[in-house]
C-alpha atoms as a PDB file:
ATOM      1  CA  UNK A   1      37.072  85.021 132.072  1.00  0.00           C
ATOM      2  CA  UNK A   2      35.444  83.039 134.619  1.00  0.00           C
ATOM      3  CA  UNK A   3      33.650  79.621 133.806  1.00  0.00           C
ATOM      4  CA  UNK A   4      31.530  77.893 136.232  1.00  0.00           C
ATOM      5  CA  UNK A   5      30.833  74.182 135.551  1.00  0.00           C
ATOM      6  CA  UNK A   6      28.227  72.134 136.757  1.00  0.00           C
ATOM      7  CA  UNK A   7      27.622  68.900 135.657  1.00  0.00           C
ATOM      8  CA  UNK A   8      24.214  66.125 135.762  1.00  0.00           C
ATOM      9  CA  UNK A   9      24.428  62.870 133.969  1.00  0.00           C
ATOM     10  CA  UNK A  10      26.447  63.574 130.877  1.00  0.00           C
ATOM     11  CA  UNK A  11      24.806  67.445 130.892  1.00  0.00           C
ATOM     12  CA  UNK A  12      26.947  70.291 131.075  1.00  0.00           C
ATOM     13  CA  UNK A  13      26.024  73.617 132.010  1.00  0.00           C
ATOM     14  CA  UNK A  14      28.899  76.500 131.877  1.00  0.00           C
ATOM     15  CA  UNK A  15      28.486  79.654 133.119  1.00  0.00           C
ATOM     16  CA  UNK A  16      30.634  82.165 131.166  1.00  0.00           C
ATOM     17  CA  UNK A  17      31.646  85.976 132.947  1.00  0.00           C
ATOM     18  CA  UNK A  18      33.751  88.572 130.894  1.00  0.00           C
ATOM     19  CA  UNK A  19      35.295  88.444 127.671  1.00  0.00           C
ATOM     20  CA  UNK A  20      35.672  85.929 124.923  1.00  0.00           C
ATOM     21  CA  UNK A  21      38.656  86.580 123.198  1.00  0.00           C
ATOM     22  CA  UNK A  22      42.222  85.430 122.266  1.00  0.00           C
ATOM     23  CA  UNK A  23      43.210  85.810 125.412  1.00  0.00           C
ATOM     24  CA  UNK A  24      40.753  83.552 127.219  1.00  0.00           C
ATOM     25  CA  UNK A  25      39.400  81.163 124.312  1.00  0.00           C
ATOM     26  CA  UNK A  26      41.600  78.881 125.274  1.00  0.00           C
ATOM     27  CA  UNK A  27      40.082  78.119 128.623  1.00  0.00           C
ATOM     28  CA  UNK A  28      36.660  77.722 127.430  1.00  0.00           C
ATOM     29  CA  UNK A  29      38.732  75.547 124.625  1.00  0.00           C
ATOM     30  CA  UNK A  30      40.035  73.547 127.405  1.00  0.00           C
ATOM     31  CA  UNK A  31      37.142  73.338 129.302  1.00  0.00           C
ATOM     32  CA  UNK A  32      35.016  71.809 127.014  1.00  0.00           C
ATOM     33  CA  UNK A  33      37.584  69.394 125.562  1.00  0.00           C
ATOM     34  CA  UNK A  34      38.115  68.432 128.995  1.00  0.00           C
ATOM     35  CA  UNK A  35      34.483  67.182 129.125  1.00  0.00           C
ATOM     36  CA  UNK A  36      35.515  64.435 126.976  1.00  0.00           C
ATOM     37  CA  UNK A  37      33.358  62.038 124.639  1.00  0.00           C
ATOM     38  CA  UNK A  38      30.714  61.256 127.385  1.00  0.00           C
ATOM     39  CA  UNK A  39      29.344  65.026 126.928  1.00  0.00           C
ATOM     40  CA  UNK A  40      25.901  64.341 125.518  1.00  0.00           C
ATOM     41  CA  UNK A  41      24.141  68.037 126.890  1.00  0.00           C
ATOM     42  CA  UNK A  42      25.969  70.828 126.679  1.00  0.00           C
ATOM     43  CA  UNK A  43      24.364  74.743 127.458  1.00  0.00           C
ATOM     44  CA  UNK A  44      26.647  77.560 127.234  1.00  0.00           C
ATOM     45  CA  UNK A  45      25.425  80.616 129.901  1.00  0.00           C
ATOM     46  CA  UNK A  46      26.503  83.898 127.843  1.00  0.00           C
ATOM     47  CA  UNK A  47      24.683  86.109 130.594  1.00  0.00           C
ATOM     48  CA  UNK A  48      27.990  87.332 132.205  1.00  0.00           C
ATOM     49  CA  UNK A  49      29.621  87.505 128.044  1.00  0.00           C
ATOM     50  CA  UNK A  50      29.626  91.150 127.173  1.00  0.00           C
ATOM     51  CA  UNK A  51      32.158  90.632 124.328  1.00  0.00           C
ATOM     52  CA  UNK A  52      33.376  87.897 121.882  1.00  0.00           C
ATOM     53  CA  UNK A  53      36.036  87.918 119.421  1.00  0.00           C
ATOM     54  CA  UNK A  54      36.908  86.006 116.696  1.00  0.00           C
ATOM     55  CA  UNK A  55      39.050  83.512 118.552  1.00  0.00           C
ATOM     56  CA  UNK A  56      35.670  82.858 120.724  1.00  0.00           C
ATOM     57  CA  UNK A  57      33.682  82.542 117.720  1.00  0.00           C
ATOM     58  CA  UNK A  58      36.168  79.785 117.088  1.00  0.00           C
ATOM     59  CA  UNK A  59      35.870  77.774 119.775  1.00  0.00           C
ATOM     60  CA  UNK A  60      32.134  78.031 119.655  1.00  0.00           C
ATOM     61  CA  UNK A  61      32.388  76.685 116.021  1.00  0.00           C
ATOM     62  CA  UNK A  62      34.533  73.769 116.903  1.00  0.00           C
ATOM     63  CA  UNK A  63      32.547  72.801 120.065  1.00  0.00           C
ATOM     64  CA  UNK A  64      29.159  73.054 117.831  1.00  0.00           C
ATOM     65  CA  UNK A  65      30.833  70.726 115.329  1.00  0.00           C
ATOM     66  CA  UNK A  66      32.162  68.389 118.245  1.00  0.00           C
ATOM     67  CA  UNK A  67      28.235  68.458 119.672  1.00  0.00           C
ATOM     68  CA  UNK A  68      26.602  67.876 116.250  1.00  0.00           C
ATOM     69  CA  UNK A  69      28.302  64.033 116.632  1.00  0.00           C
ATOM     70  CA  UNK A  70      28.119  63.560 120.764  1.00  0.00           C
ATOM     71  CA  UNK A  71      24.956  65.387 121.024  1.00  0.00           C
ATOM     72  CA  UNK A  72      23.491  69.082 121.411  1.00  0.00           C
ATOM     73  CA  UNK A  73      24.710  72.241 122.021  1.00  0.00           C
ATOM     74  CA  UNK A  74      22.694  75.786 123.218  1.00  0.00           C
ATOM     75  CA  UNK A  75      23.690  78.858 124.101  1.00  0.00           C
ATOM     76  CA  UNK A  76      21.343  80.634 127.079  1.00  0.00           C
ATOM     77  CA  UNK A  77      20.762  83.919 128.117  1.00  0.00           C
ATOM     78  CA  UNK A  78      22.889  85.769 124.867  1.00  0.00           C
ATOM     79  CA  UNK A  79      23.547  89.691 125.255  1.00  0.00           C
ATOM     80  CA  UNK A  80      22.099  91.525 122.530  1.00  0.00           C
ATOM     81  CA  UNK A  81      25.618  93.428 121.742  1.00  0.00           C
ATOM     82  CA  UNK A  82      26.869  89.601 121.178  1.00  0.00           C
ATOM     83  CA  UNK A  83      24.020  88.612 119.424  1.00  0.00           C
ATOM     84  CA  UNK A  84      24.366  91.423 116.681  1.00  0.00           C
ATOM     85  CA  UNK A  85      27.669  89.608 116.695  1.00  0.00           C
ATOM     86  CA  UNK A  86      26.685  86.463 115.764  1.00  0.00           C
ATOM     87  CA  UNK A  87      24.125  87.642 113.279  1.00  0.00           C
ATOM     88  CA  UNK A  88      26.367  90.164 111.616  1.00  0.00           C
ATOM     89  CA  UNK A  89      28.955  86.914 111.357  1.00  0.00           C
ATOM     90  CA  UNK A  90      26.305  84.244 110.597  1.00  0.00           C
ATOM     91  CA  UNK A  91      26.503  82.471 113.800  1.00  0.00           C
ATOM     92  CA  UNK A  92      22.809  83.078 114.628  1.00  0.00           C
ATOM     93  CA  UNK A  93      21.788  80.535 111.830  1.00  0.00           C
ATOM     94  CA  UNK A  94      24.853  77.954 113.187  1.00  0.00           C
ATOM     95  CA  UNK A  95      24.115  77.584 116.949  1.00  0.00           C
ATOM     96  CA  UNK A  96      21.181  76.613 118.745  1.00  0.00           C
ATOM     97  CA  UNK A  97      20.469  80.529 120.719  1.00  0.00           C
ATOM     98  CA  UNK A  98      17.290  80.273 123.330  1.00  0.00           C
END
């Protein structure tokens, strides 16, 4: 998985390519804890996603949590094999999809 990061007064904007899974949760994992407590904005990019496990669905649960407190999450430009992913799990109704 790649993640590109770019960042504008407390805003964070990552740009996700390949596969969420256990094998590359982690990063995104670390990447977003590595943001810290002055994240207020953050927008996932799931254009370049074509897959996400449970292990990604995770980490998108604990970073939504996280963001509920420090501010807002989104996720942007969502595939529509990993959307019937997060509506078949629930997720749809949990994060913030545009």
């Amino acid at each position: 998985m790649n993640i590109n990061i770019e960042k504008t007064n407390g805003a964070v904007l990552m740009t996700l390519e390949g596969r969420l899974d256990t094998t590359t949760a982690p990063e995104l994992e670390k990447a977003i804890n590595d943001e810290g407590e002055s994240l207020k904005s953050l927008v996932l990019d799931f254009g370049g996603v074509d897959y996400i496990s449970s292990a990604g669905l995770r980490v998108l649960l604990t970073a939504q949590k996280k963001m509920n407190v420090q501010g807002s999450m989104e996720l942007a430009n969502v595939s529509e094999a990993v959307m019937d992913i997060f509506e078949m799990t629930g997720f749809a109704d949990i994060l913030v999809i545009r």
